[in-house]
PDB file of N, CA and C in Angstrom:
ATOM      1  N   UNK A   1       1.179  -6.385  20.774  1.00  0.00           N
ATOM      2  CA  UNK A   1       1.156  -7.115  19.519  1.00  0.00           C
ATOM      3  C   UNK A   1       0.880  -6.132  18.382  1.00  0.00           C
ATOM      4  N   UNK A   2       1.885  -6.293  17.507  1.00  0.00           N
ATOM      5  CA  UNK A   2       1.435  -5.380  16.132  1.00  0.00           C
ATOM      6  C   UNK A   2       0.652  -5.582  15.283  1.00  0.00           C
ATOM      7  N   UNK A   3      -0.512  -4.786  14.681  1.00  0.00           N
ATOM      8  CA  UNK A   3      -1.576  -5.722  14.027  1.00  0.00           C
ATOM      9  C   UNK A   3      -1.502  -4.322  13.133  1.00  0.00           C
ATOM     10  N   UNK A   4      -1.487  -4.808  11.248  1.00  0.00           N
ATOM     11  CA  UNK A   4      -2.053  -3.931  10.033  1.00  0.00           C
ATOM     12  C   UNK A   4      -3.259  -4.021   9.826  1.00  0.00           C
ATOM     13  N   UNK A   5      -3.990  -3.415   9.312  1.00  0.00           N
ATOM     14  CA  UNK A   5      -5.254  -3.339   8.742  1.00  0.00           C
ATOM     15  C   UNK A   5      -5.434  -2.779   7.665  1.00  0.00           C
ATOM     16  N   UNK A   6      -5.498  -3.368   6.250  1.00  0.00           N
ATOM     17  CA  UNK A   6      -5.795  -2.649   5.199  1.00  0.00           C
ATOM     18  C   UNK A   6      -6.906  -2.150   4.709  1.00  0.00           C
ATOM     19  N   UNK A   7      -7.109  -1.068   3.825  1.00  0.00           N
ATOM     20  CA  UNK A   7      -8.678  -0.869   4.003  1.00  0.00           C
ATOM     21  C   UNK A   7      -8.813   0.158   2.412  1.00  0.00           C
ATOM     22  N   UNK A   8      -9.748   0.258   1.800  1.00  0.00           N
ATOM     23  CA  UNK A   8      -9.923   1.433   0.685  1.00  0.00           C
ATOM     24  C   UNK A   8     -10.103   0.439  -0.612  1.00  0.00           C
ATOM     25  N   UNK A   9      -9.743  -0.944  -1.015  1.00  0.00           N
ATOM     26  CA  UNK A   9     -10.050  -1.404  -1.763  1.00  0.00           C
ATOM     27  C   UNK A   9     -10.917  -1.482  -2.771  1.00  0.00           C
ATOM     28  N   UNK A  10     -11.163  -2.134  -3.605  1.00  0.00           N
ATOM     29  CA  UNK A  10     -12.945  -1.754  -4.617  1.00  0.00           C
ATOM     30  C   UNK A  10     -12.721  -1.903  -5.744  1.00  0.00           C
ATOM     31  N   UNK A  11     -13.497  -1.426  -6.466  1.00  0.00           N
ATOM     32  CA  UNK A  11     -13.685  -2.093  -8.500  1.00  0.00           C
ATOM     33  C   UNK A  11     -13.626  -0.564  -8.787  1.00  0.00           C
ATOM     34  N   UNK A  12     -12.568  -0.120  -9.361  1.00  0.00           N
ATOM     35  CA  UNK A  12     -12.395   0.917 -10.367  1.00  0.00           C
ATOM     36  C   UNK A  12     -12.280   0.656 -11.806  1.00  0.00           C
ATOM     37  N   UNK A  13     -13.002   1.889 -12.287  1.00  0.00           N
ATOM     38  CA  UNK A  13     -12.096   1.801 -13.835  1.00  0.00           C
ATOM     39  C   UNK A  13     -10.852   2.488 -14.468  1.00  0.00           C
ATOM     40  N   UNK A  14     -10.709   1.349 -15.392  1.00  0.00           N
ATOM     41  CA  UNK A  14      -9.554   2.538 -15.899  1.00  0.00           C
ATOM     42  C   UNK A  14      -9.205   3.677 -15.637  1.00  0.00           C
ATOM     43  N   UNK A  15      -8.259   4.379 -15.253  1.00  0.00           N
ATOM     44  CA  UNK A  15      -8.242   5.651 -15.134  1.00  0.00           C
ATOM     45  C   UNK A  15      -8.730   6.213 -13.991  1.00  0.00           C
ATOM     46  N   UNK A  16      -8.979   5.574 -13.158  1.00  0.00           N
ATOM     47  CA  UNK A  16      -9.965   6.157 -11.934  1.00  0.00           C
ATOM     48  C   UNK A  16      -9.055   6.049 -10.932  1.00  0.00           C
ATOM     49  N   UNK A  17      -9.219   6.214  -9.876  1.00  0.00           N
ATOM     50  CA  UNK A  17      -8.008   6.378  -8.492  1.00  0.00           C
ATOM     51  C   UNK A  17      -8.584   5.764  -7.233  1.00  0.00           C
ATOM     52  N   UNK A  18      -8.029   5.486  -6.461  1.00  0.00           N
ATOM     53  CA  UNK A  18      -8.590   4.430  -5.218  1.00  0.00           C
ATOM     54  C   UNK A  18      -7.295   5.191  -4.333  1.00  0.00           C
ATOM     55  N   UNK A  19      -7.648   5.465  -2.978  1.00  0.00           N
ATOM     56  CA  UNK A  19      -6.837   5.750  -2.014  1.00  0.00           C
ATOM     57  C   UNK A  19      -6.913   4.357  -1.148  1.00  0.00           C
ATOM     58  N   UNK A  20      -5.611   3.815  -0.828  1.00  0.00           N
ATOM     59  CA  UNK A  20      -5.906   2.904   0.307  1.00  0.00           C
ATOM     60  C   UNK A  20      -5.248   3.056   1.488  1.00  0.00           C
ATOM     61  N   UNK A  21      -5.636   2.673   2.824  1.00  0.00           N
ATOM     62  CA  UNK A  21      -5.014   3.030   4.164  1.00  0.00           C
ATOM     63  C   UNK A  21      -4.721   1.926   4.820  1.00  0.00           C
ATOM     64  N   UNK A  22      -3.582   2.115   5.568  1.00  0.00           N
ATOM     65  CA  UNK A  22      -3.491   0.666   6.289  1.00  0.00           C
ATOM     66  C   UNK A  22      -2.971   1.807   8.550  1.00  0.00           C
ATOM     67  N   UNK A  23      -4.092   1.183   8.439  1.00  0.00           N
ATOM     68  CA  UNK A  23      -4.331   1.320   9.877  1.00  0.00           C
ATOM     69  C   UNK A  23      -2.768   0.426  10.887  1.00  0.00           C
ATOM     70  N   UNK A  24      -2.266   1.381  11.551  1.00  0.00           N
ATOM     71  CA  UNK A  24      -1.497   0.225  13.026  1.00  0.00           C
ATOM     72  C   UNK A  24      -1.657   0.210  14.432  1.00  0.00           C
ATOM     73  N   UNK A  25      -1.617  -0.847  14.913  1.00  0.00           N
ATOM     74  CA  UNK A  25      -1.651  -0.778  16.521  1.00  0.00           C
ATOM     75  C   UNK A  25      -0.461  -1.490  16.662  1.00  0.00           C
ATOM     76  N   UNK A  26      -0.126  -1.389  18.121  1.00  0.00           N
ATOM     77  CA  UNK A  26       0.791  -1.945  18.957  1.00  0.00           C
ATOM     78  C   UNK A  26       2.474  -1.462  18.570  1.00  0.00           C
ATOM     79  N   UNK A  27       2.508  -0.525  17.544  1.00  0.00           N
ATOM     80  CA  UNK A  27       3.892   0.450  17.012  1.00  0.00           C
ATOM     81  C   UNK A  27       4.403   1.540  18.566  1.00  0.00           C
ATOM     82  N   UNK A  28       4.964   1.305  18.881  1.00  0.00           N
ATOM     83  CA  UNK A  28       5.931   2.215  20.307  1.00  0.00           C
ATOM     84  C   UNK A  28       6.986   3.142  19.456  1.00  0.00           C
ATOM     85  N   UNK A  29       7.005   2.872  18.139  1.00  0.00           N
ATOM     86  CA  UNK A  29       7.644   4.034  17.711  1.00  0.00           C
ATOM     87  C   UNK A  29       6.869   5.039  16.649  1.00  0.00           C
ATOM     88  N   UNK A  30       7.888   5.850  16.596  1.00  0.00           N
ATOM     89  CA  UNK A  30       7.022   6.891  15.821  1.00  0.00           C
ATOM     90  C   UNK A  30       8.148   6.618  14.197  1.00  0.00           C
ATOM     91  N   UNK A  31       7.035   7.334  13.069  1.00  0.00           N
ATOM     92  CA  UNK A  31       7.732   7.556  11.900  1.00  0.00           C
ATOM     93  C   UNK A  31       7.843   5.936  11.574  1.00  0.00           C
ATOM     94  N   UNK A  32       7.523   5.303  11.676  1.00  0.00           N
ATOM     95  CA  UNK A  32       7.574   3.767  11.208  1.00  0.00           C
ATOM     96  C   UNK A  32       7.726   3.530   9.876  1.00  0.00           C
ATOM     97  N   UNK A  33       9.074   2.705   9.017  1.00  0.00           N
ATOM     98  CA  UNK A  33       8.812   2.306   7.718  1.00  0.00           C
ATOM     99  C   UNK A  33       7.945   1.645   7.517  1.00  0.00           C
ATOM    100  N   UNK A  34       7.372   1.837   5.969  1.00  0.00           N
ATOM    101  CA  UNK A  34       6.406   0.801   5.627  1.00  0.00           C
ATOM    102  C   UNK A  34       6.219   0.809   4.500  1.00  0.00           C
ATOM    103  N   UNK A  35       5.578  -0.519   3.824  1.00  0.00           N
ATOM    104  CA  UNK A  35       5.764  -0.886   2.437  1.00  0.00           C
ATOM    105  C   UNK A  35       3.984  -1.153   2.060  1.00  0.00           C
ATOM    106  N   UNK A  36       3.642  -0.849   1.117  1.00  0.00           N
ATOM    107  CA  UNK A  36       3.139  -1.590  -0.261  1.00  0.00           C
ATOM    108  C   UNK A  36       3.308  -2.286  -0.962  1.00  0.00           C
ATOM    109  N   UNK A  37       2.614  -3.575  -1.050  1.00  0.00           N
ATOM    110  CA  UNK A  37       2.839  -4.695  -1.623  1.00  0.00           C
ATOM    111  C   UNK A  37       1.517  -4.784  -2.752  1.00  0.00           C
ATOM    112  N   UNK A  38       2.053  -5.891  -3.622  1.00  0.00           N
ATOM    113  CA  UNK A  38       0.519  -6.175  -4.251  1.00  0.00           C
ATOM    114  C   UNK A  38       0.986  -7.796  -4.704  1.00  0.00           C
ATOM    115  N   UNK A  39      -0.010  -8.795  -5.035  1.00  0.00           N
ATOM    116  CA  UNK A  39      -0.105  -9.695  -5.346  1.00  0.00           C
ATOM    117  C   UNK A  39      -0.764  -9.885  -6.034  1.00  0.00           C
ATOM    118  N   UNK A  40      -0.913 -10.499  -7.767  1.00  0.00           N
ATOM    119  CA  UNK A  40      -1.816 -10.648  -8.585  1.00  0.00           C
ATOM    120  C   UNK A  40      -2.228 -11.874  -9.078  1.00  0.00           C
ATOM    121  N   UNK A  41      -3.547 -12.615  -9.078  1.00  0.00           N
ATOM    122  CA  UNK A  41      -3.604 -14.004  -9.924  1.00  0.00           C
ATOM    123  C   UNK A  41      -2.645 -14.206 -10.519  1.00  0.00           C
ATOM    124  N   UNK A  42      -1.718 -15.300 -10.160  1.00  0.00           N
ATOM    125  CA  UNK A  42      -0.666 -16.196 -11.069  1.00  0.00           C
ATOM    126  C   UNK A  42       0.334 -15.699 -10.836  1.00  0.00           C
ATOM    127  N   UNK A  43       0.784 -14.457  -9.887  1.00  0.00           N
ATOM    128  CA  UNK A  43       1.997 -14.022 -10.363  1.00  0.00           C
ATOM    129  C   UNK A  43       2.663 -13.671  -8.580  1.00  0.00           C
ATOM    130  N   UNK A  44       3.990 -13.438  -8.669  1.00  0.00           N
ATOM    131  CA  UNK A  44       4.586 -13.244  -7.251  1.00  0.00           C
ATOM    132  C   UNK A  44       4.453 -11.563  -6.701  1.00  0.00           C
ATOM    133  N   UNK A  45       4.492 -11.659  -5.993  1.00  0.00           N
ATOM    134  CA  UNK A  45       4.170 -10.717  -4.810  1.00  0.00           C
ATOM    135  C   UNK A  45       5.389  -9.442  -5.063  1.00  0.00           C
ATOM    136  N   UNK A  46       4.545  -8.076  -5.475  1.00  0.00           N
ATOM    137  CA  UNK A  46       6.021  -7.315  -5.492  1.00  0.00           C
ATOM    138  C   UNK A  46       5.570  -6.184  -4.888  1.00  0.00           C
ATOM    139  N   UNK A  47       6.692  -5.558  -4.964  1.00  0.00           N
ATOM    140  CA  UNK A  47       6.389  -4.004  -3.714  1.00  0.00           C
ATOM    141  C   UNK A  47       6.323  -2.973  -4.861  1.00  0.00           C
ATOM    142  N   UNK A  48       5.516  -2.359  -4.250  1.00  0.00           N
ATOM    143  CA  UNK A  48       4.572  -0.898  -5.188  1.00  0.00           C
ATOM    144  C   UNK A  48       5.163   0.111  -4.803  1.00  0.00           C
ATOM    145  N   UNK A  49       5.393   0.248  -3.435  1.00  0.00           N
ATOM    146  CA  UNK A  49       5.656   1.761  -2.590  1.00  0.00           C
ATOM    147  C   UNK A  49       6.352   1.500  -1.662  1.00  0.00           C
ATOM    148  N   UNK A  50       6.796   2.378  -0.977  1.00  0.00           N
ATOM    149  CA  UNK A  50       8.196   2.099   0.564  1.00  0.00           C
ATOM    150  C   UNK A  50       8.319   3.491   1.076  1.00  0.00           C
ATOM    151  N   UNK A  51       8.173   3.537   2.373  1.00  0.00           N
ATOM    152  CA  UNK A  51       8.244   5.170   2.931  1.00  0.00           C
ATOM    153  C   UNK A  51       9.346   4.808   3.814  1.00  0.00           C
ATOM    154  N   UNK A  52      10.170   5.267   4.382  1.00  0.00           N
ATOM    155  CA  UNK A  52      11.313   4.675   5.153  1.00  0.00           C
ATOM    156  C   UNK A  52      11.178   5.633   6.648  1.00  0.00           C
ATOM    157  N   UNK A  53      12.119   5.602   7.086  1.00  0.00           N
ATOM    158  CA  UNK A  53      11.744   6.431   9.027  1.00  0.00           C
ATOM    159  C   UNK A  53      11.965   8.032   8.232  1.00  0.00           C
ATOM    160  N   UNK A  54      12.489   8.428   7.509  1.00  0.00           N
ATOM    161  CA  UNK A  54      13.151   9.998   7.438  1.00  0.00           C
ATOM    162  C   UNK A  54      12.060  10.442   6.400  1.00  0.00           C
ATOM    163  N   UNK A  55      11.331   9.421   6.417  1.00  0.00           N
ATOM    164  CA  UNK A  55      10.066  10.090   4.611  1.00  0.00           C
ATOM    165  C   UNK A  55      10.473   9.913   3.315  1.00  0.00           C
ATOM    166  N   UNK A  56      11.736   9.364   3.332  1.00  0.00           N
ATOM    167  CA  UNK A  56      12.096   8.976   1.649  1.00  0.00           C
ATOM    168  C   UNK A  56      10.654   8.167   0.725  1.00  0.00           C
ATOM    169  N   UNK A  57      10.654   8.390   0.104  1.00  0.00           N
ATOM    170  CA  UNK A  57       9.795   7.020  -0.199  1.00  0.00           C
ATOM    171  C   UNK A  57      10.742   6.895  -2.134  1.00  0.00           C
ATOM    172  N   UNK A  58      10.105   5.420  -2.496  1.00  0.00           N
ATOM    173  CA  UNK A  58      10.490   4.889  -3.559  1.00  0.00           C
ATOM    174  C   UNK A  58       9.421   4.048  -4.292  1.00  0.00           C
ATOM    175  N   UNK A  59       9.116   4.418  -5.831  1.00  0.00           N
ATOM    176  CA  UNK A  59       8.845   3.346  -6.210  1.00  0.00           C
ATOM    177  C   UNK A  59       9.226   2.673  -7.819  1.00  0.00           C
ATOM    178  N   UNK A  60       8.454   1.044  -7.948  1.00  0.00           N
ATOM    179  CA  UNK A  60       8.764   0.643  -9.013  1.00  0.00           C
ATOM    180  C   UNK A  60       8.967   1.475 -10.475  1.00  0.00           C
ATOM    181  N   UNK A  61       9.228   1.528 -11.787  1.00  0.00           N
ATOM    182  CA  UNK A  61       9.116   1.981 -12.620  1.00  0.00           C
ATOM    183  C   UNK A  61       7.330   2.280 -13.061  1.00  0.00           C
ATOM    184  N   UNK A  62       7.064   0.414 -12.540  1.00  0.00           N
ATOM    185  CA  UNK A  62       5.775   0.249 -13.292  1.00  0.00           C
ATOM    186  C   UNK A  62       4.025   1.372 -12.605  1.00  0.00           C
ATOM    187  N   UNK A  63       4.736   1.886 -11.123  1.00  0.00           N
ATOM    188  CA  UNK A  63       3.747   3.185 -10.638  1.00  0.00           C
ATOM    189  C   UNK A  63       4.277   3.990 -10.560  1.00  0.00           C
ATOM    190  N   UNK A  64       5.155   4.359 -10.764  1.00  0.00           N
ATOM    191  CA  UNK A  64       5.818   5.390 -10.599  1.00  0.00           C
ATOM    192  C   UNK A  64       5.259   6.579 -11.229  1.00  0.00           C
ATOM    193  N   UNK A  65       4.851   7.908 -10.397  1.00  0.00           N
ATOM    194  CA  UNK A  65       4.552   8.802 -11.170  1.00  0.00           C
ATOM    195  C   UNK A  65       2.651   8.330 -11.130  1.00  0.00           C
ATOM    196  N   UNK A  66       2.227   7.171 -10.714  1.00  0.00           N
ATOM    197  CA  UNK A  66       0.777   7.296 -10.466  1.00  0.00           C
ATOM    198  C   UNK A  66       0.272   6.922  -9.242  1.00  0.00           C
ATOM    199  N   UNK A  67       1.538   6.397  -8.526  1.00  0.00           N
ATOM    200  CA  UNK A  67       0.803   6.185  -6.991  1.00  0.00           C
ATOM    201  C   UNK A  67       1.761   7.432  -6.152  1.00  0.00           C
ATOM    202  N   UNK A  68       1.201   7.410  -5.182  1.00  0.00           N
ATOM    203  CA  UNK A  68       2.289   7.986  -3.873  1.00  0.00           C
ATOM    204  C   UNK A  68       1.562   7.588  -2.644  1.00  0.00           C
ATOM    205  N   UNK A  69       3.073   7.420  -1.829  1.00  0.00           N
ATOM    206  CA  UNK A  69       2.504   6.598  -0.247  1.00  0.00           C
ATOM    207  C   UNK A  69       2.951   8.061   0.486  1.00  0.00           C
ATOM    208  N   UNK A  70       2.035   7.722   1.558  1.00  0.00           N
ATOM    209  CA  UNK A  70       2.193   8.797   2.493  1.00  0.00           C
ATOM    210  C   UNK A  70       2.004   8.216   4.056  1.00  0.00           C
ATOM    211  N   UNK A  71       2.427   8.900   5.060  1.00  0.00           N
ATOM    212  CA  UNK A  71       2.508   8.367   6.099  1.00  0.00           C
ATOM    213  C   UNK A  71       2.046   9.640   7.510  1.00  0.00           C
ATOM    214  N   UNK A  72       0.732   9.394   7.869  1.00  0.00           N
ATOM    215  CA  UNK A  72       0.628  10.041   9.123  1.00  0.00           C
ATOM    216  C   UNK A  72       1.361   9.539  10.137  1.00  0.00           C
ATOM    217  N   UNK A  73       2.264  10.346  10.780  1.00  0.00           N
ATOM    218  CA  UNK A  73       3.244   9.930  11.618  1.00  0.00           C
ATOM    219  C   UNK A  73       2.361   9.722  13.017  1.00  0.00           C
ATOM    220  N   UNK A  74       1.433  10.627  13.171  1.00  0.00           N
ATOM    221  CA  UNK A  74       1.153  10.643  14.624  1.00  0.00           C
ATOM    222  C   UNK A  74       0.187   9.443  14.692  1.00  0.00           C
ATOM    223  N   UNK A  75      -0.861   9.277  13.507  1.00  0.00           N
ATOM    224  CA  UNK A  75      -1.519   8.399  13.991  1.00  0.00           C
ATOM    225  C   UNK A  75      -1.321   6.856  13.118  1.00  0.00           C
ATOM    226  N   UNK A  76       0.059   7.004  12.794  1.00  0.00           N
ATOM    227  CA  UNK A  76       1.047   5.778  12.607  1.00  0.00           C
ATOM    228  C   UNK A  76       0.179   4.919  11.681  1.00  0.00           C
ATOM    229  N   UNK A  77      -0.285   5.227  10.330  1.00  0.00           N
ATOM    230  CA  UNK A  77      -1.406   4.869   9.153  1.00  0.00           C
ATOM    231  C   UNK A  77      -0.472   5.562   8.035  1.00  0.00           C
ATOM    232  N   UNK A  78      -0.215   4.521   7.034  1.00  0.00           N
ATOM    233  CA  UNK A  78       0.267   4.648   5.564  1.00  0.00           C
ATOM    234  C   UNK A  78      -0.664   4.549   4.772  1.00  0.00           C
ATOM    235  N   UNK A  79      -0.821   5.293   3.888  1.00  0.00           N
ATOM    236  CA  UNK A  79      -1.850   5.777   2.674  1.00  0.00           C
ATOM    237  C   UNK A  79      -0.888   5.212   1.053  1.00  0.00           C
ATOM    238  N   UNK A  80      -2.072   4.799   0.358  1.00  0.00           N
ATOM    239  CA  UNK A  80      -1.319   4.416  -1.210  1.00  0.00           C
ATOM    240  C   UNK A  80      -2.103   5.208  -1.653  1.00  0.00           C
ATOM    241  N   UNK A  81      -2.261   6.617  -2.104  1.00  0.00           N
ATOM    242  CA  UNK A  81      -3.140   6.921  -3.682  1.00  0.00           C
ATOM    243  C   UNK A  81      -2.479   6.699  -4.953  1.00  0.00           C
ATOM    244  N   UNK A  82      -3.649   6.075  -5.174  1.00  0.00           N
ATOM    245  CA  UNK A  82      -3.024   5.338  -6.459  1.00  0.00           C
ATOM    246  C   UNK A  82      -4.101   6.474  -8.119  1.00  0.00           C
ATOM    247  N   UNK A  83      -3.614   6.809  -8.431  1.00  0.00           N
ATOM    248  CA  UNK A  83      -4.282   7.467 -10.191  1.00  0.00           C
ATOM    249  C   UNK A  83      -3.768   6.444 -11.325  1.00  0.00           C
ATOM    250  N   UNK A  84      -5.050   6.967 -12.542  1.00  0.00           N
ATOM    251  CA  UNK A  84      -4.718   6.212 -13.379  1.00  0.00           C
ATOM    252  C   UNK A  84      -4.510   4.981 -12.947  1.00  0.00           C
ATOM    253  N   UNK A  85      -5.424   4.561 -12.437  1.00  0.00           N
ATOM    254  CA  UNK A  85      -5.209   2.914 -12.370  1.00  0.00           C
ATOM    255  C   UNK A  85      -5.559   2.070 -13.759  1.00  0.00           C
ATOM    256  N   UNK A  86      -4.964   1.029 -13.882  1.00  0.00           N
ATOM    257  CA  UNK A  86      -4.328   0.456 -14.936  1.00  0.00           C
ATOM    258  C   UNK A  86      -5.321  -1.445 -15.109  1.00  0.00           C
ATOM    259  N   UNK A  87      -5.750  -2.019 -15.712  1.00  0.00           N
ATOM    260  CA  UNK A  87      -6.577  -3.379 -15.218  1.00  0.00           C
ATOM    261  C   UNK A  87      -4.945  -3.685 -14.945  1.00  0.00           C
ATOM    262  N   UNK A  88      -3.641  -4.007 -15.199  1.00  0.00           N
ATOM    263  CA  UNK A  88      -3.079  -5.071 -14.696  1.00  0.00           C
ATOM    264  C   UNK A  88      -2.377  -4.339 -13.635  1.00  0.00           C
ATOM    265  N   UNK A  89      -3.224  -3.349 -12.433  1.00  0.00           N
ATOM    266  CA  UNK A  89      -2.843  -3.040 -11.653  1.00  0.00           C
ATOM    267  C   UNK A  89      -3.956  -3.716 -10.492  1.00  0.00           C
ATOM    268  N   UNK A  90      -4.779  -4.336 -10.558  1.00  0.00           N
ATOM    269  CA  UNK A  90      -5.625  -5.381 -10.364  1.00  0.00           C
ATOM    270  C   UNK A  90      -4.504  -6.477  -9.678  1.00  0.00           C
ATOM    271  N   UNK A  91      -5.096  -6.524  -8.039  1.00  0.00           N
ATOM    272  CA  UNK A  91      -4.547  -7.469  -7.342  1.00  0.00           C
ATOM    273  C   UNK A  91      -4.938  -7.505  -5.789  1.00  0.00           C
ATOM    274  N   UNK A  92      -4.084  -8.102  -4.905  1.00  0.00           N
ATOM    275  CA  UNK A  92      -4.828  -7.992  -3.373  1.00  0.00           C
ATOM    276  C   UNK A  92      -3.463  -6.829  -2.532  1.00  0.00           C
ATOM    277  N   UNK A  93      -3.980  -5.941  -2.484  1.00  0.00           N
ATOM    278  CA  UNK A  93      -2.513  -5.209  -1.882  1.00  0.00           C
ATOM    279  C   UNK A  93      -2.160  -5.053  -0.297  1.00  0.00           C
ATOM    280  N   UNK A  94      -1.168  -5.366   0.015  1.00  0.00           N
ATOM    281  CA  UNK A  94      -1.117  -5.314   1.530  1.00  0.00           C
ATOM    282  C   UNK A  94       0.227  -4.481   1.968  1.00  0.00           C
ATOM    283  N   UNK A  95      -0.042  -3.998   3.535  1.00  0.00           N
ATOM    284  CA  UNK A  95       0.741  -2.890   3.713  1.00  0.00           C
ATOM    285  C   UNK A  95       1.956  -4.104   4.581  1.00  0.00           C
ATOM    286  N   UNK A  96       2.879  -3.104   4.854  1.00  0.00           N
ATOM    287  CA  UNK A  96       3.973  -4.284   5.529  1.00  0.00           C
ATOM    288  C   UNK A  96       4.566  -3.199   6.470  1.00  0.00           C
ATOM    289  N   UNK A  97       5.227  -3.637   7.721  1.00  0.00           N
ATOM    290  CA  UNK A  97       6.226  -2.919   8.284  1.00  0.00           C
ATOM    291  C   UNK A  97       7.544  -3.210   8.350  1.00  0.00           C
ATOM    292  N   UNK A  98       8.380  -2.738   7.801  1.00  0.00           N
ATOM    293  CA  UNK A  98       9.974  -3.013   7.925  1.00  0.00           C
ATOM    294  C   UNK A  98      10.367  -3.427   8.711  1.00  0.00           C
ATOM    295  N   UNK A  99      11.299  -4.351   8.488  1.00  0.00           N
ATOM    296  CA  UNK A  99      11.623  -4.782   9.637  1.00  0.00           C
ATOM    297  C   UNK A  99      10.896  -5.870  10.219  1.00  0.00           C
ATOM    298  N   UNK A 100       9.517  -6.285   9.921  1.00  0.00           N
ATOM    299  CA  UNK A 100       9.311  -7.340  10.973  1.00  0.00           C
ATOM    300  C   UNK A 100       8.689  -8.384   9.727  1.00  0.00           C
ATOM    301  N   UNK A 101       7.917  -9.171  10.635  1.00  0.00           N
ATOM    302  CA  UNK A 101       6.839 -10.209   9.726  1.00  0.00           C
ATOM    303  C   UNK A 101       5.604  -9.675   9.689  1.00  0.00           C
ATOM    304  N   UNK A 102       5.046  -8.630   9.966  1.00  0.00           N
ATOM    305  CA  UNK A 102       3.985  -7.759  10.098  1.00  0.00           C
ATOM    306  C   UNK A 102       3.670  -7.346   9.119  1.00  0.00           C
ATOM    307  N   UNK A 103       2.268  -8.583   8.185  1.00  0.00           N
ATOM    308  CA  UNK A 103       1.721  -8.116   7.273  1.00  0.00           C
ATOM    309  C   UNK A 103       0.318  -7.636   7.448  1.00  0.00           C
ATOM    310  N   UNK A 104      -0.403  -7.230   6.960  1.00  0.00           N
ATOM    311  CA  UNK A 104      -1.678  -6.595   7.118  1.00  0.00           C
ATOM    312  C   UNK A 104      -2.407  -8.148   6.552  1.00  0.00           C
ATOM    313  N   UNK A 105      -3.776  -8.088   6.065  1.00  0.00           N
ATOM    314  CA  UNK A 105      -4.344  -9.145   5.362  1.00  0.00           C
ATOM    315  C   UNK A 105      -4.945  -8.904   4.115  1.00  0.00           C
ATOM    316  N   UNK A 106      -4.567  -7.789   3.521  1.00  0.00           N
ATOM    317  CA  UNK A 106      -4.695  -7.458   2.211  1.00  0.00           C
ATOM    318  C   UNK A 106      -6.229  -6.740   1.650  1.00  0.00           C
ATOM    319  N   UNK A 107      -6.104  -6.282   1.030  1.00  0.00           N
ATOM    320  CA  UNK A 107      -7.327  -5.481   0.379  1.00  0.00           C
ATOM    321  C   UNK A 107      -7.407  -5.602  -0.587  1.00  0.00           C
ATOM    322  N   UNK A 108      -8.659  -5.884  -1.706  1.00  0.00           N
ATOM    323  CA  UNK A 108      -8.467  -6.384  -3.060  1.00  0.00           C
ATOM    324  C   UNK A 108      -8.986  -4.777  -4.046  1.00  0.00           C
ATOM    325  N   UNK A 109      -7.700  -5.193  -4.850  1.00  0.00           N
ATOM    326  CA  UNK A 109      -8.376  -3.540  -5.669  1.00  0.00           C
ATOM    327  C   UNK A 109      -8.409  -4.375  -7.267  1.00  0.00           C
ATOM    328  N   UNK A 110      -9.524  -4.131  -8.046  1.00  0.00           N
ATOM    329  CA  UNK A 110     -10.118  -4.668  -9.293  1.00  0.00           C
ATOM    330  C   UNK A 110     -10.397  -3.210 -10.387  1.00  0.00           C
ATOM    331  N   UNK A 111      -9.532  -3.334 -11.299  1.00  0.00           N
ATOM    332  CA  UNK A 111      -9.722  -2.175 -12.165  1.00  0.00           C
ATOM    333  C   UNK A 111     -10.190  -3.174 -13.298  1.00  0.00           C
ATOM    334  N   UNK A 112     -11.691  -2.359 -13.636  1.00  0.00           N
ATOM    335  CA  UNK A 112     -12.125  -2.859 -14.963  1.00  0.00           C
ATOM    336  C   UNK A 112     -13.248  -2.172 -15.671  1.00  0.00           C
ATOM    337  N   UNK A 113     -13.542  -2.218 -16.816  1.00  0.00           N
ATOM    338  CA  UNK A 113     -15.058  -1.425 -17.282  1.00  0.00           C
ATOM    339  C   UNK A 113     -16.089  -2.152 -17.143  1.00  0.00           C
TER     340      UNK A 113
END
């Protein structure tokens, strides 16, 4: 059974940086895609980050240039560092694996003074 685990969450301020990790079990492959998501009070669910099997990764306009995902292959865990965090970057973020219904259960990150 495949199970995410998100983890690194917390109350930053402005400008401050939060690394988050999302732990996997039950993956039989290696190099696994995987996504960053975030969800904010009132609003729909969008993807932040995306690492794909070959290491591409991609993101929105709106982090671009302040987050980057990274991916330990061996011990199959995707990383978001996120800089310059932003308050309407404030939300519950969860990791995803391509390809399946395999969401993590989210981690709440709160940027504020």
């Amino acid at each position: 059974q495949v199970q995410l685990a998100e983890s690194g969450g917390g109350l930053v301020q402005p400008g401050g940086s939060l690394t988050l990790s999302c732990a996997t079990s039950g993956i039989m492959y290696s190099r696994p895609g995987m996504g960053w998501y975030r969800r904010a009070p009132g609003k729909q669910r969008e993807v932040v980050a995306r690492i794909f099997i070959n290491g591409s990764t991609n993101y929105p306009d709106s982090v671009k240039g302040r987050f980057t995902i990274s991916r330990d292959d061996a011990a199959k865990t995707a990383y978001l560092q996120m800089n310059n965090l932003k308050p309407e970057d404030t939300a519950v973020y969860y990791c995803h694996l391509h390809g399946t219904l395999n969401w993590g259960q989210g981690t709440q990150v709160t940027v504020s003074s």
